[in-house]
Protein backbone atom coordinates (compact mmCIF):
# COMPACT_ATOMS: atom_id res chain seq x y z
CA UNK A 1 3.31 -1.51 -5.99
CA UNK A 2 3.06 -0.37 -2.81
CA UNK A 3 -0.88 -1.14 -2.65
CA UNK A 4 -0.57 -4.11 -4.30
CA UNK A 5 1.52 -4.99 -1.76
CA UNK A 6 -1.15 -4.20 1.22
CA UNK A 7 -3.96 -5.74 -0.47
CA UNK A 8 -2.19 -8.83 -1.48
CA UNK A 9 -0.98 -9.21 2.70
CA UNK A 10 -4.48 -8.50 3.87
CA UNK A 11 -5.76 -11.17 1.58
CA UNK A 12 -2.87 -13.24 2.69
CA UNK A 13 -3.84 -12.94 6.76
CA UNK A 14 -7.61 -13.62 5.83
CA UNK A 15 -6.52 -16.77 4.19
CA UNK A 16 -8.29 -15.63 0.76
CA UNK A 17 -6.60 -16.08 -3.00
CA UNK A 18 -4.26 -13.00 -2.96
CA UNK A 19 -4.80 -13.39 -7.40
CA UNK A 20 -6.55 -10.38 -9.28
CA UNK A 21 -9.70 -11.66 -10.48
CA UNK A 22 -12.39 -9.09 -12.43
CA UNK A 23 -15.94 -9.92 -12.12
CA UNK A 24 -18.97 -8.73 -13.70
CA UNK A 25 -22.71 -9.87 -13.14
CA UNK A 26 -21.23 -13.17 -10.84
CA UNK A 27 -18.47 -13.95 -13.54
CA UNK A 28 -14.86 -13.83 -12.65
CA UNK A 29 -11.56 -13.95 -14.74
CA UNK A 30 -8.40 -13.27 -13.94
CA UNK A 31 -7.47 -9.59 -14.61
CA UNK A 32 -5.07 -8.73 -17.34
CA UNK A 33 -3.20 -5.76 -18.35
CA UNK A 34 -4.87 -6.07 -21.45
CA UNK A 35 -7.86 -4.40 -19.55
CA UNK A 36 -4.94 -0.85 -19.92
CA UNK A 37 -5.33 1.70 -21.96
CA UNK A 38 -1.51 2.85 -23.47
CA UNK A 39 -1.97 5.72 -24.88
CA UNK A 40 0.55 7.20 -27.41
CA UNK A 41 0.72 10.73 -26.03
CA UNK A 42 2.19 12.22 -22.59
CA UNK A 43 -0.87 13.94 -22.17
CA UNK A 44 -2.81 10.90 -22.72
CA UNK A 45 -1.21 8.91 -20.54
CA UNK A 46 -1.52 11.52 -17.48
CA UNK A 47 -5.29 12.17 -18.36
CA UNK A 48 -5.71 8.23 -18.32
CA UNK A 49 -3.38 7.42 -15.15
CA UNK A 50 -5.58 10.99 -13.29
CA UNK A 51 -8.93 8.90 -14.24
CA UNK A 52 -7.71 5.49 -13.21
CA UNK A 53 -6.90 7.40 -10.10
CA UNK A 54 -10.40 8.78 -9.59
CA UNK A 55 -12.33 5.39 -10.46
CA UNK A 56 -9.81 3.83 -7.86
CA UNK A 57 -11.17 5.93 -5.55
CA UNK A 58 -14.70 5.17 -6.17
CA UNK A 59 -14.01 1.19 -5.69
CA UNK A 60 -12.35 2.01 -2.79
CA UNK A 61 -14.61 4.21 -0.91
CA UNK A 62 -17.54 1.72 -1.94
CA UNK A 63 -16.18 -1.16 -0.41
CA UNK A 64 -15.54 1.03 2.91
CA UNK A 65 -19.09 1.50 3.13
CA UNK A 66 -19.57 -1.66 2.89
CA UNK A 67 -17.20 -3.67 4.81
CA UNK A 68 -17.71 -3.99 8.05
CA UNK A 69 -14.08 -4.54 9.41
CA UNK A 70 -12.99 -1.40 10.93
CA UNK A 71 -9.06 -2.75 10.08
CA UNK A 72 -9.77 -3.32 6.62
CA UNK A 73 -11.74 0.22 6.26
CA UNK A 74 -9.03 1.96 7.90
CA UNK A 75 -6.91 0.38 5.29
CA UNK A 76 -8.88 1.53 3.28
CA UNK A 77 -9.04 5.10 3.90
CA UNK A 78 -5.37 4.94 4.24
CA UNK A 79 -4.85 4.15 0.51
CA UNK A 80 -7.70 6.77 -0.30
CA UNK A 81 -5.44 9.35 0.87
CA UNK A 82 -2.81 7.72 -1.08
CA UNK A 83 -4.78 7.96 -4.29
CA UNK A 84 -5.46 11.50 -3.73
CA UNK A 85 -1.90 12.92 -3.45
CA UNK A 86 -1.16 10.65 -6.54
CA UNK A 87 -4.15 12.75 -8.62
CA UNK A 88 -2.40 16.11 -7.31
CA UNK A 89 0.89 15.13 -8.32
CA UNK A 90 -0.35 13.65 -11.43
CA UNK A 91 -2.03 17.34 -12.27
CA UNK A 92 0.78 19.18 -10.89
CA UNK A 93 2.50 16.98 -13.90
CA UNK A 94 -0.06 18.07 -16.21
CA UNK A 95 -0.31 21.53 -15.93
CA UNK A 96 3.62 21.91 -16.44
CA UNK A 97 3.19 19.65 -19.87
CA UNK A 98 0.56 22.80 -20.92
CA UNK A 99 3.22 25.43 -20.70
């Protein structure tokens, strides 16, 4: 919530619509968590949230690249790091599920 948090502020300051919107080939929606998986297994779920992790990551380090706003990369960057302590912890999870 935390992120959600940042990115809805930094909308906020920019003066842009804060609301989650998906888009695909110039058409938007509004995101929905029907766009989750729930899977029906602990393992599942930690293999799903370690993925969602990794693609978040991705988007992230894309738009750095692209944006030009050396506050908003920094941002950025900030929440990378963010992302990758929540894919070790996530794994640290997993690996005592195995056992």
């Amino acid at each position: 919530m935390h992120h959600l948090d940042i990115f809805m502020t930094l909308a906020l300051e920019l003066g842009l619509d804060p609301r989650w919107w998906s888009c695909l080939n110039d058409q938007c929606t509004y995101w929905s968590p029907s766009y989750l998986n729930y899977p029906n297994s602990l393992e599942e779920v930690l293999k799903t949230a370690i993925d969602a992790e990794y693609q978040a990551i991705d988007k992230y380090m894309y738009q750095a690249s692209v944006i030009k706003d050396p506050y908003i990369v920094a941002i950025l960057n900030r929440i990378i790091e963010d992302e990758e302590l929540h894919i070790k912890v996530l794994k640290e999870w997993e690996t005592k599920l195995v056992r």
